[in-house]
N, C-alpha and C. Protein backbone atom coordinates (compact mmCIF):
# COMPACT_ATOMS: atom_id res chain seq x y z
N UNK A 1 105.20 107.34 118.41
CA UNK A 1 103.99 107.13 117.61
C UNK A 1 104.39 106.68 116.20
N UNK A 2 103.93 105.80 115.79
CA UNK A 2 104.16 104.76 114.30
C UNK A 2 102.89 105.55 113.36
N UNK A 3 103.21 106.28 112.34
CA UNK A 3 102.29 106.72 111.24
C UNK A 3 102.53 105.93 109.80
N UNK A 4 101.61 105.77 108.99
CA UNK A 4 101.57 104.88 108.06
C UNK A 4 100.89 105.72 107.23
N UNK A 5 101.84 106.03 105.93
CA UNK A 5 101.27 107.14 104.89
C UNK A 5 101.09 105.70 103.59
N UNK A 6 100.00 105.81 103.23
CA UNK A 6 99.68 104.85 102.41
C UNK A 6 98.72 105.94 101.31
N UNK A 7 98.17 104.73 100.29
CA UNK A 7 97.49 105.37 99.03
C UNK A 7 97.59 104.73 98.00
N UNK A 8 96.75 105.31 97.14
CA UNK A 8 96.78 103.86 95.68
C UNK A 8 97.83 104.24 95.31
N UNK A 9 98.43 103.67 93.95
CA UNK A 9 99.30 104.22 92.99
C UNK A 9 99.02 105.09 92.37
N UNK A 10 100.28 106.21 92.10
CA UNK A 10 100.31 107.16 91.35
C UNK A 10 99.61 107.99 91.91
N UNK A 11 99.69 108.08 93.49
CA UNK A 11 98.56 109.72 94.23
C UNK A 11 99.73 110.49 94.75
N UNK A 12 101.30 110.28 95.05
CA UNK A 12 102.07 111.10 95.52
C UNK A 12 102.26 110.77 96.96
N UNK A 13 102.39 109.71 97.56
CA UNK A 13 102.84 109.09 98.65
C UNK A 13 104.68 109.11 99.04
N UNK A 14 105.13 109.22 97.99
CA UNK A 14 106.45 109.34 97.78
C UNK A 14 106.83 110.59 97.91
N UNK A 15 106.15 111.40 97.30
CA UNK A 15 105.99 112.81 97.07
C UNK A 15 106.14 113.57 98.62
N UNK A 16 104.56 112.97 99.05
CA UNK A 16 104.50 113.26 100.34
C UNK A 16 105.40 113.37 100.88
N UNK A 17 105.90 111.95 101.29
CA UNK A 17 107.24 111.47 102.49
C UNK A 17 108.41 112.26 101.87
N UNK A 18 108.76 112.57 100.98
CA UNK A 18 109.79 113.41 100.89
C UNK A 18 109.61 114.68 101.39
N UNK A 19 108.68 115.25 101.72
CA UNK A 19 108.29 116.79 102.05
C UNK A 19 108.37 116.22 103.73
N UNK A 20 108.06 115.59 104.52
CA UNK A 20 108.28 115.37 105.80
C UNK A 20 109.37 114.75 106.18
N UNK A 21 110.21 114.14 104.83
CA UNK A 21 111.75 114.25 105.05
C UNK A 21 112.44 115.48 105.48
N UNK A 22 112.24 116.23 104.26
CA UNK A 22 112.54 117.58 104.55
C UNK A 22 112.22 118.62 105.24
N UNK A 23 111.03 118.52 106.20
CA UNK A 23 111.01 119.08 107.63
C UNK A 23 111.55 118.64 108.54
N UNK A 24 112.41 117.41 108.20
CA UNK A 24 112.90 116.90 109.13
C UNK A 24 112.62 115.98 110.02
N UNK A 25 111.69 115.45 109.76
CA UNK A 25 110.70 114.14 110.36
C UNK A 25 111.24 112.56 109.81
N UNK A 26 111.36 111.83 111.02
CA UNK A 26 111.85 110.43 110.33
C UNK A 26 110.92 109.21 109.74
N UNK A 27 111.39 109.39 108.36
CA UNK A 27 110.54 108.65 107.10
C UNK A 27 111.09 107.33 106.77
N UNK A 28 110.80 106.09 107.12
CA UNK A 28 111.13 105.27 107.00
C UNK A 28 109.98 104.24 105.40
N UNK A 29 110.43 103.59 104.58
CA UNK A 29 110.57 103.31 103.42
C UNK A 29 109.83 102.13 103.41
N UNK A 30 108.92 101.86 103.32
CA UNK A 30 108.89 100.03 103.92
C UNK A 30 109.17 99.13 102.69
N UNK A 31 109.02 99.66 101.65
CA UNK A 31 110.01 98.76 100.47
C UNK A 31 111.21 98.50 100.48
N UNK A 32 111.89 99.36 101.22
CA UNK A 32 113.63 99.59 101.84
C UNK A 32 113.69 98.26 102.56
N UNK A 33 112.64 98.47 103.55
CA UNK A 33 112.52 97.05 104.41
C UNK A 33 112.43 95.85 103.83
N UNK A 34 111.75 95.59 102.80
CA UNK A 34 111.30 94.53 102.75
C UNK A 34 112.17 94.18 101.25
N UNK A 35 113.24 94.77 100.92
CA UNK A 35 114.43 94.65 100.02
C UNK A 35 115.78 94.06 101.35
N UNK A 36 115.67 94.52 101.98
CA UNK A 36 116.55 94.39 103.41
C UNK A 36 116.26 92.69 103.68
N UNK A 37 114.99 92.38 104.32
CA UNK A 37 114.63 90.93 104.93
C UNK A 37 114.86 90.16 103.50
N UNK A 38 115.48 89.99 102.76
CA UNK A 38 115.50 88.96 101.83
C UNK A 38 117.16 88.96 101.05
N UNK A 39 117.66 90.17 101.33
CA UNK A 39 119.27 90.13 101.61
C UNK A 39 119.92 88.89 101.52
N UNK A 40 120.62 88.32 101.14
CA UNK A 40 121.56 87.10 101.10
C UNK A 40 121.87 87.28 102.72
N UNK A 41 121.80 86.02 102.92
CA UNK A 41 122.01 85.54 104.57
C UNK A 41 121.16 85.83 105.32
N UNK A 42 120.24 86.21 104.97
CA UNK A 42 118.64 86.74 106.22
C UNK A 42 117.80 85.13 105.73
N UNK A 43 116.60 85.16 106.89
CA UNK A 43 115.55 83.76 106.72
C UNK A 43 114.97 84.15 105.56
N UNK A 44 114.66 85.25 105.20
CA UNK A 44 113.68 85.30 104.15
C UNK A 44 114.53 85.02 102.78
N UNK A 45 115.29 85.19 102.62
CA UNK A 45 116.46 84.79 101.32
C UNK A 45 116.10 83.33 101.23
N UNK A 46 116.28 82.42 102.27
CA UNK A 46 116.27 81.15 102.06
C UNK A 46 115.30 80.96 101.46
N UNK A 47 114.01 81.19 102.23
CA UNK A 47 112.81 80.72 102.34
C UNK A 47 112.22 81.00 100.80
N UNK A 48 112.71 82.38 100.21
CA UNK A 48 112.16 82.92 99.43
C UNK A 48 112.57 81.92 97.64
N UNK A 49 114.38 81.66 97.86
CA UNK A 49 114.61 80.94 96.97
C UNK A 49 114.13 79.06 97.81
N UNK A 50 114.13 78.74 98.21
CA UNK A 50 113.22 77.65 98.48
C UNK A 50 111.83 77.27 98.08
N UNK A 51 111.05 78.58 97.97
CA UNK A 51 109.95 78.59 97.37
C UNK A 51 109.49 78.84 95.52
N UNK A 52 110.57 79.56 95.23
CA UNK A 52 110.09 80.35 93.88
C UNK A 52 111.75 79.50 93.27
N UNK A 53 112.53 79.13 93.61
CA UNK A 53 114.34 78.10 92.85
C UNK A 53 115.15 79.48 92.71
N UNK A 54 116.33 78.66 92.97
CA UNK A 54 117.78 79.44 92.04
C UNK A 54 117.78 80.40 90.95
N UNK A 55 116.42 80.19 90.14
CA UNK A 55 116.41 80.84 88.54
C UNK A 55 115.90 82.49 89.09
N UNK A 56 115.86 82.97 90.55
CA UNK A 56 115.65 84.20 90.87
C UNK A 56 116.71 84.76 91.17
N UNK A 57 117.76 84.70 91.31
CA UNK A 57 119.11 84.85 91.61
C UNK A 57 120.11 85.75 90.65
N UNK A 58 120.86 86.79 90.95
CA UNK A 58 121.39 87.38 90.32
C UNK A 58 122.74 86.73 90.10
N UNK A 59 123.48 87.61 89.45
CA UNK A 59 125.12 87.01 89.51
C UNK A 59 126.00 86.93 90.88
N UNK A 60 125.30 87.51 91.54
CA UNK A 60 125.68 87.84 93.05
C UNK A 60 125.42 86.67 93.67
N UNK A 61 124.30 86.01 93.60
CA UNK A 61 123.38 85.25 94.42
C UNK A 61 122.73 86.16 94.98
N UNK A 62 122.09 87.26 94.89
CA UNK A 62 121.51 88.24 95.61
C UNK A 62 119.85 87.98 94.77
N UNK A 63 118.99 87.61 95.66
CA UNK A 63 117.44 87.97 94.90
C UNK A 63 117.19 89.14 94.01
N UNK A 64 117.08 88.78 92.39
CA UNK A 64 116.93 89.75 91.51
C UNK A 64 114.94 90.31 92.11
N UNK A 65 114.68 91.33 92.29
CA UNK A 65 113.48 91.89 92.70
C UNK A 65 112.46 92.14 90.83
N UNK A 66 113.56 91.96 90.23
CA UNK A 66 113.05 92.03 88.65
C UNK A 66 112.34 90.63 88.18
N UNK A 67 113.28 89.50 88.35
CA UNK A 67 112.98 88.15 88.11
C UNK A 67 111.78 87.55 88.98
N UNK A 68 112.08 87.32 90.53
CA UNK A 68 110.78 87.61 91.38
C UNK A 68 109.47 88.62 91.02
N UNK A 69 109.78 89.66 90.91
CA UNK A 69 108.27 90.05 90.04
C UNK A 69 107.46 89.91 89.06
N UNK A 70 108.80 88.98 88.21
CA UNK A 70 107.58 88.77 86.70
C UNK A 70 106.97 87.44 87.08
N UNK A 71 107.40 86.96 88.15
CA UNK A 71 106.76 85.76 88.81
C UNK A 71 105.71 85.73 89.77
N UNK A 72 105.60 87.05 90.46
CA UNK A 72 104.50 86.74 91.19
C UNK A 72 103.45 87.67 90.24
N UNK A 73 103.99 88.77 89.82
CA UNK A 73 102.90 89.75 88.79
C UNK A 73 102.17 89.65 88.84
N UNK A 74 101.66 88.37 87.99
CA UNK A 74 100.71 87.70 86.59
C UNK A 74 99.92 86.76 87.53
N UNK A 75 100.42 86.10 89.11
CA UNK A 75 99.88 84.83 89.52
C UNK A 75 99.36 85.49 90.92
N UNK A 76 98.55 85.31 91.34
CA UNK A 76 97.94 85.90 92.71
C UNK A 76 98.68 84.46 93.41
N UNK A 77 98.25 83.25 93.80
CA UNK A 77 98.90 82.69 94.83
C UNK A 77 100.26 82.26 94.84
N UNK A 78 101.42 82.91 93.49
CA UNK A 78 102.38 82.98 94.25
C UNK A 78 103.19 84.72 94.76
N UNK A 79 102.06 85.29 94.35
CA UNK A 79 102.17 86.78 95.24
C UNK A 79 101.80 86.45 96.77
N UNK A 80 100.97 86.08 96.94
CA UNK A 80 100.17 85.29 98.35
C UNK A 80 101.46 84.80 99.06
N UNK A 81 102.41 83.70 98.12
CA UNK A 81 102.93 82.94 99.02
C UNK A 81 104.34 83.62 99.25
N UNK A 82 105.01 84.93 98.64
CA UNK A 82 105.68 85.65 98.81
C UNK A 82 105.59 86.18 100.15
N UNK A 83 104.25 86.99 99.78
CA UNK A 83 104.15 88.17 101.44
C UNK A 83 103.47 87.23 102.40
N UNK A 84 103.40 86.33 102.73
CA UNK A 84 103.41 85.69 103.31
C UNK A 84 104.67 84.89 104.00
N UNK A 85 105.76 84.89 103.58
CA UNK A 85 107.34 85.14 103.67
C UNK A 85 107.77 86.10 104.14
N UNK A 86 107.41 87.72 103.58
CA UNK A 86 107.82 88.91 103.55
C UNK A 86 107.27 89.83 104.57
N UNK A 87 105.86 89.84 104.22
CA UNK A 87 105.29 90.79 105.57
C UNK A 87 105.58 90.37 107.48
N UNK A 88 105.27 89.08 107.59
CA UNK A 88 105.80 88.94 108.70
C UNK A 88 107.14 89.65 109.48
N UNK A 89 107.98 89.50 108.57
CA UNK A 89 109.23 90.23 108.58
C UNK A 89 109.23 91.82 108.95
N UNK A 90 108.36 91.93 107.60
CA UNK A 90 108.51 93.72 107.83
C UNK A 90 107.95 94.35 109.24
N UNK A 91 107.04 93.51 109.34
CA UNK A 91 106.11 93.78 110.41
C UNK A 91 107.22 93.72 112.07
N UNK A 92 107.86 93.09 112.19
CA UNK A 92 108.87 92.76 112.87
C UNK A 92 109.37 94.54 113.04
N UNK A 93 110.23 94.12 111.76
CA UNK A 93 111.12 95.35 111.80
C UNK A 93 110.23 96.98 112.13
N UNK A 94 109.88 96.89 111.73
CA UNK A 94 108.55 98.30 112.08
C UNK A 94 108.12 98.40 113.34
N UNK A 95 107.58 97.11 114.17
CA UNK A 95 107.54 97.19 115.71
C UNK A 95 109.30 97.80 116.38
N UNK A 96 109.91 97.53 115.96
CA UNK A 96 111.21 97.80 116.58
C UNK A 96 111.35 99.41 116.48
N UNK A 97 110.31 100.32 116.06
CA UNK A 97 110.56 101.99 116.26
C UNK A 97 109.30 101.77 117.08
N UNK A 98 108.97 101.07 117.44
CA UNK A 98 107.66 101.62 118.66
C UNK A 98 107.99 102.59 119.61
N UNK A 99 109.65 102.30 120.27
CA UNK A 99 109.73 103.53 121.36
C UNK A 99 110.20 104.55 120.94
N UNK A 100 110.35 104.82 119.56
CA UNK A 100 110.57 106.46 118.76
C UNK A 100 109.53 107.41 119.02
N UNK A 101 109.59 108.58 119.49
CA UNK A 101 108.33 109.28 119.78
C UNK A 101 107.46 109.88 118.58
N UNK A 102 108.08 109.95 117.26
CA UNK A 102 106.88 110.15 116.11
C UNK A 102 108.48 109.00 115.13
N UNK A 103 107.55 108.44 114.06
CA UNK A 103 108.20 107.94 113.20
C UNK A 103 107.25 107.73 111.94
N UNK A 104 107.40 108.28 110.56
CA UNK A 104 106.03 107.71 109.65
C UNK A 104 106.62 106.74 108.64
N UNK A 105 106.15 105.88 108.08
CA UNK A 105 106.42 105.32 107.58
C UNK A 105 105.84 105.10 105.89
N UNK A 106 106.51 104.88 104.70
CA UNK A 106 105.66 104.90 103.45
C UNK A 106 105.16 103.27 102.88
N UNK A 107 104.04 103.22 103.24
CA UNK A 107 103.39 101.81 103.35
C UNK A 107 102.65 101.71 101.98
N UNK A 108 102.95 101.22 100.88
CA UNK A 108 102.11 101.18 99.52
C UNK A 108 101.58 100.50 99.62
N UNK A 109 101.31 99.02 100.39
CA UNK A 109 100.08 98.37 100.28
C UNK A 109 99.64 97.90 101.82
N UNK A 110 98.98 99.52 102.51
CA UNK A 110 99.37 98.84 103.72
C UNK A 110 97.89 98.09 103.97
N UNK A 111 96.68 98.42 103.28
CA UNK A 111 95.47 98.01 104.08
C UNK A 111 95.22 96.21 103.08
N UNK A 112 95.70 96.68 102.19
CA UNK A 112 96.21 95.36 101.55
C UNK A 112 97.05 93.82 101.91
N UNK A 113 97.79 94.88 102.60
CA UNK A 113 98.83 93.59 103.85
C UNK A 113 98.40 93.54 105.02
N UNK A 114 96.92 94.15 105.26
CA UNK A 114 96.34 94.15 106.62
C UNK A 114 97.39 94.89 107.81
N UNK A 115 98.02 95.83 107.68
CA UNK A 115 99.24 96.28 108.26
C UNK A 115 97.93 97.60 109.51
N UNK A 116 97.00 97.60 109.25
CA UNK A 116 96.51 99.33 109.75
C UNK A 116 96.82 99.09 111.28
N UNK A 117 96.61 97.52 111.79
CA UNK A 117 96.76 97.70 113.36
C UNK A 117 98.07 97.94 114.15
N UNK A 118 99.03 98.10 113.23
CA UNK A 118 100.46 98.59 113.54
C UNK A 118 100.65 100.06 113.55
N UNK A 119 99.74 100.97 112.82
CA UNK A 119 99.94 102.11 113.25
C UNK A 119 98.98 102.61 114.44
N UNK A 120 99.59 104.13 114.74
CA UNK A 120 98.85 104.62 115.56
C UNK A 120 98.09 105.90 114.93
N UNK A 121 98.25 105.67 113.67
CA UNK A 121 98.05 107.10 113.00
C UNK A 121 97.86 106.41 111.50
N UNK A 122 96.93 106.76 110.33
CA UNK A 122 97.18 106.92 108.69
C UNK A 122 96.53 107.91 108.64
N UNK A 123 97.71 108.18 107.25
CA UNK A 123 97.08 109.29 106.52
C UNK A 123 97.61 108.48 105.02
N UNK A 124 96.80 109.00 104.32
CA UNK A 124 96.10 108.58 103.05
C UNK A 124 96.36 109.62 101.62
N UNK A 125 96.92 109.32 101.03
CA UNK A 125 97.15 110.39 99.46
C UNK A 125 96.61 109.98 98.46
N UNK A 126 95.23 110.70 97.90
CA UNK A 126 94.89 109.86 96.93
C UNK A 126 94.95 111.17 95.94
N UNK A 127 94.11 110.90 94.28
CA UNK A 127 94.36 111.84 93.72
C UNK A 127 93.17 111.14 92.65
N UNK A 128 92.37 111.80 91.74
CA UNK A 128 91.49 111.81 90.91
C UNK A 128 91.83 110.38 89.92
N UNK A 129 90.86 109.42 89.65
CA UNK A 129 90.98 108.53 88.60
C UNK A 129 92.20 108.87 87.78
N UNK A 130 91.59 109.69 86.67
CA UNK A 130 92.35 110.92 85.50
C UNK A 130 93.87 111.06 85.48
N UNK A 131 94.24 111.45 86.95
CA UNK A 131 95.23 112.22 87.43
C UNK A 131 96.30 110.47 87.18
N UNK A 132 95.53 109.55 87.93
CA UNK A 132 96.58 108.67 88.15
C UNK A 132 96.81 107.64 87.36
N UNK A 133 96.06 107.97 86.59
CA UNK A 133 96.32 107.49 84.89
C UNK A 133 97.08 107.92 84.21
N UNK A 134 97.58 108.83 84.22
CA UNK A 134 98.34 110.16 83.18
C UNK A 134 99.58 110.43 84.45
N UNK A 135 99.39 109.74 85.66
CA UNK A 135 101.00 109.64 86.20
C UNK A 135 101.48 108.56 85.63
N UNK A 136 100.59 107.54 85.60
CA UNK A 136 101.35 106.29 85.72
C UNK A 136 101.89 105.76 83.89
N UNK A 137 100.83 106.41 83.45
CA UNK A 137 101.25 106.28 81.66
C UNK A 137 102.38 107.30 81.59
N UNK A 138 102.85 107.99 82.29
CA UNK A 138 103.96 109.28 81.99
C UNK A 138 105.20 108.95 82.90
N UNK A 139 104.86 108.14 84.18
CA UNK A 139 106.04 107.30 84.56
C UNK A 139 106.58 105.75 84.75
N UNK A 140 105.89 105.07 83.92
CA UNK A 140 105.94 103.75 84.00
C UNK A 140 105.86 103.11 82.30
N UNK A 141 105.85 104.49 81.41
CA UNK A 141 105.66 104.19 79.69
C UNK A 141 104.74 102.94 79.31
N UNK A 142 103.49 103.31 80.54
CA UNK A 142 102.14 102.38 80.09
C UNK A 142 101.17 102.39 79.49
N UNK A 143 100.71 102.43 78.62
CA UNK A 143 99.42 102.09 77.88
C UNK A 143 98.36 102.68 78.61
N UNK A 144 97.32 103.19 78.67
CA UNK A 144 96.23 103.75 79.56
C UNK A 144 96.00 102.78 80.01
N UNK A 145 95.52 101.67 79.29
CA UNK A 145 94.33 100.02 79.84
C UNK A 145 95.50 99.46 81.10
N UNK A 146 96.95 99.64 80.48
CA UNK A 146 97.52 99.04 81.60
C UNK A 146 97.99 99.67 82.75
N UNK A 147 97.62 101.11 82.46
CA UNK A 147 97.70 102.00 83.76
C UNK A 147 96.53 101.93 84.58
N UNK A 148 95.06 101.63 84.19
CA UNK A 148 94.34 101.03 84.46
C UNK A 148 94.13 99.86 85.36
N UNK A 149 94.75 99.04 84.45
CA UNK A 149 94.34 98.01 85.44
C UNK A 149 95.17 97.59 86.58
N UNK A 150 96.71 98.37 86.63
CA UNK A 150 97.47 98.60 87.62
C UNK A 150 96.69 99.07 89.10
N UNK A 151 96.00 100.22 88.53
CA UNK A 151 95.22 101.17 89.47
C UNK A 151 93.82 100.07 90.02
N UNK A 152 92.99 99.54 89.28
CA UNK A 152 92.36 98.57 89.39
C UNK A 152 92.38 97.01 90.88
N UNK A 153 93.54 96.78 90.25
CA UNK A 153 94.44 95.65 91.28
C UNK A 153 94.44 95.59 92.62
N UNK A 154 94.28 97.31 92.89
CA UNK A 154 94.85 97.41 94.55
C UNK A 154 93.26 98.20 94.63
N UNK A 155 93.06 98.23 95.91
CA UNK A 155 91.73 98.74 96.62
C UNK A 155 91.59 99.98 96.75
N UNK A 156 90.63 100.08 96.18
CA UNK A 156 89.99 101.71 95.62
C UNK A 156 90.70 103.20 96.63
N UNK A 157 90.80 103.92 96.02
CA UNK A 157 91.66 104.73 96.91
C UNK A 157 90.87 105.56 98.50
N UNK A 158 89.18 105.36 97.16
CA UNK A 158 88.03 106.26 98.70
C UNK A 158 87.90 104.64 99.46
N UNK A 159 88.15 103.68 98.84
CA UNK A 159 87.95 103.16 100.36
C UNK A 159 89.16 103.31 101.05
N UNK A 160 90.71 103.45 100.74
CA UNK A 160 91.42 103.91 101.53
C UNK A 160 91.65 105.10 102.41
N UNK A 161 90.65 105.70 102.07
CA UNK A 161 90.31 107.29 102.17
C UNK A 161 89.65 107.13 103.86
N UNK A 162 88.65 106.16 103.78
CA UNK A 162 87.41 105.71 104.72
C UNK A 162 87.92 105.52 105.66
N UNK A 163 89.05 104.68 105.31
CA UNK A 163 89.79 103.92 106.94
C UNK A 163 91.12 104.66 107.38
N UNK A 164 91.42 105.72 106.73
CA UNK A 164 92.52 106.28 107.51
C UNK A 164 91.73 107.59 108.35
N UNK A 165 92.84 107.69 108.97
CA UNK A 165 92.87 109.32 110.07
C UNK A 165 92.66 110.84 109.05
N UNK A 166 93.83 110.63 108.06
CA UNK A 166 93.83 111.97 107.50
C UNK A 166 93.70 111.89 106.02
N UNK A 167 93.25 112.13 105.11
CA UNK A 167 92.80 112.06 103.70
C UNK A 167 93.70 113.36 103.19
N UNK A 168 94.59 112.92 102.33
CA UNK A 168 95.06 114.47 101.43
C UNK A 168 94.91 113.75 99.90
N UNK A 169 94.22 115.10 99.45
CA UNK A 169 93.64 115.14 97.98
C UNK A 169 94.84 115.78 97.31
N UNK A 170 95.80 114.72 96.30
CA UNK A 170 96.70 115.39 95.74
C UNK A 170 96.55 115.58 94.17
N UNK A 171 95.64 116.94 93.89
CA UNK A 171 95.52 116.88 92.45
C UNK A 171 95.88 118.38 92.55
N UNK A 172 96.61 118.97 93.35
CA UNK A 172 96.58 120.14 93.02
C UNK A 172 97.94 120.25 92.93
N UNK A 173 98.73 121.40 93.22
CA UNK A 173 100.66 122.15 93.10
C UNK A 173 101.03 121.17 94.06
N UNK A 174 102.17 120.73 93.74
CA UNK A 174 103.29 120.74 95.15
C UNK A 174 103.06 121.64 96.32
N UNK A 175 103.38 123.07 95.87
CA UNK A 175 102.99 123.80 97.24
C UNK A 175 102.08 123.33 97.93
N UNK A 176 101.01 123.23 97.17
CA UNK A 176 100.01 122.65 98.12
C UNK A 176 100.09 121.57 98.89
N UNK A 177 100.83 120.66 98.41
CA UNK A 177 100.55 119.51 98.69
C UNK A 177 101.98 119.45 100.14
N UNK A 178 102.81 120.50 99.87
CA UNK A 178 103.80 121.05 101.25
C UNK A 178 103.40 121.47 102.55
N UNK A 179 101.92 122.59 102.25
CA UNK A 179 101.04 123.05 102.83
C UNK A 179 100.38 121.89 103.48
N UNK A 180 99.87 121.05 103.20
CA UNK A 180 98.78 120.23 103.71
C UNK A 180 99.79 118.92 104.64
N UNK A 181 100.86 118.83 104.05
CA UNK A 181 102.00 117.46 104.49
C UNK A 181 102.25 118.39 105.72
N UNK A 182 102.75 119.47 105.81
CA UNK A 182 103.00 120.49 107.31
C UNK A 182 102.36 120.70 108.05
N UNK A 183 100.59 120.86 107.97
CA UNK A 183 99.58 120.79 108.56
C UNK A 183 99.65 119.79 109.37
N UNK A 184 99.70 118.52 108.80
CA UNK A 184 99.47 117.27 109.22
C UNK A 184 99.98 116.81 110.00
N UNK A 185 101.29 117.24 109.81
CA UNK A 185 102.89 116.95 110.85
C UNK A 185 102.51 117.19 112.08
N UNK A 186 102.49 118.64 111.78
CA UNK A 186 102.30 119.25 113.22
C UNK A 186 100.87 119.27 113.93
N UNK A 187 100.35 118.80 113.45
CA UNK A 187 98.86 118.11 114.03
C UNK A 187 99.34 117.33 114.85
N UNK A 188 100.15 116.03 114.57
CA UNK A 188 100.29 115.07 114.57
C UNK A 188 101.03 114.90 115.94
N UNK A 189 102.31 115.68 115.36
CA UNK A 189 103.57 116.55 116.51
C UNK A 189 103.00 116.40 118.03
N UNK A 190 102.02 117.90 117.67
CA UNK A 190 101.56 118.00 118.88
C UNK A 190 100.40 117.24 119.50
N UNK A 191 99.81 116.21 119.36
CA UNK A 191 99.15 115.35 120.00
C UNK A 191 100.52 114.57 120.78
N UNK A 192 101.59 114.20 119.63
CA UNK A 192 103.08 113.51 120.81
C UNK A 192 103.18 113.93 121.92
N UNK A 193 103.48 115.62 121.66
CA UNK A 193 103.61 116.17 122.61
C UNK A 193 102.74 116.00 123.71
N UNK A 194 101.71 116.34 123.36
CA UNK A 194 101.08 116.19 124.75
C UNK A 194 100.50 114.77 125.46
N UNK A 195 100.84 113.69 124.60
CA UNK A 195 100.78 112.71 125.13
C UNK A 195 101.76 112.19 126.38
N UNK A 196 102.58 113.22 126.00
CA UNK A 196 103.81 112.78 126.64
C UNK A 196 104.23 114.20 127.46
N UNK A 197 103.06 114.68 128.23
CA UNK A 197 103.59 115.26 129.16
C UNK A 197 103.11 115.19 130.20
């Protein structure tokens, strides 16, 4: 079973997947992935400096992910013409745990990349306007307006809320938020299980 833990920015999606790391559940990264498909010598390397030139390139020849971002940032169609390069890919690689019997995955823009029909399962971390303003100004040394409009950019978190399976409200402790990630697991667990007996 393929799970897809998604959520706006700054609700604790990261947070999450580390707590079902540490039960021991396999958490796969999809930014990991999609740093992977663009690797020097993969199609997407080519394709990617073919599209955006050489001036993205580190000393390595390795795609700087710094230089590429201040390029698509600011421009929607050459963000467009990126994941449009990129997601195909990931999407690839992610079908390839289909025959894992639970696997979740941390998807930051998954309803965004139209990704939901690849899982068999979301769950969703969101957390109060307030809250994810005062993460993102406290870990990203942003300005409110531009923590704002970060949060703004990507699709509202209750509508991400709407279209997943499981909704966790993370404005409260860690513990809690251990409590509710364990719940979920083993919710989850045991539907495997008995799918599969």
């Amino acid at each position: 079973m393929l799970v897809g833990v998604t959520g706006s920015i700054a609700c604790g999606k990261s947070e999450f997947c580390n707590i079902l790391r540490d039960l021991g559940y396999l958490v796969i990264d999809c930014d990991d992935i999609s740093h992977k498909v663009i690797k020097k010598g993969r199609v997407a390397y080519y394709e990617v400096i073919y599209e955006f030139g050489e001036g993205i390139l580190d000393k390595d020849r390795e795609i700087s992910r710094k230089k590429l971002g201040k390029i698509v940032f600011d421009d929607l169609d050459k963000k467009k013409k990126l994941e449009e390069i990129i997601h195909p890919k990931v999407i690839k690689e992610i079908k390839k745990y289909k025959k894992e019997p639970l696997v979740f995955f941390e998807v930051q823009l998954l309803f965004e990349s139209h990704m939901e029909n690849l899982f068999d399962k979301i769950i969703c971390i969101g957390a109060s306007f307030n809250n994810q303003v005062k993460r993102i100004m406290a870990r990203n040394g942003l300005t409110q307006s531009e923590a704002m409009d970060r949060i703004l950019s990507q699709i509202q978190v209750k509508d991400k809320m709407a279209l997943s399976d499981y909704q966790v409200y993370n404005d409260k402790t860690l513990l809690e938020l251990k409590k509710v990630a364990n719940e979920i697991a083993q919710d989850i667990k045991k539907e495997v299980i008995e799918k599969n007996m």
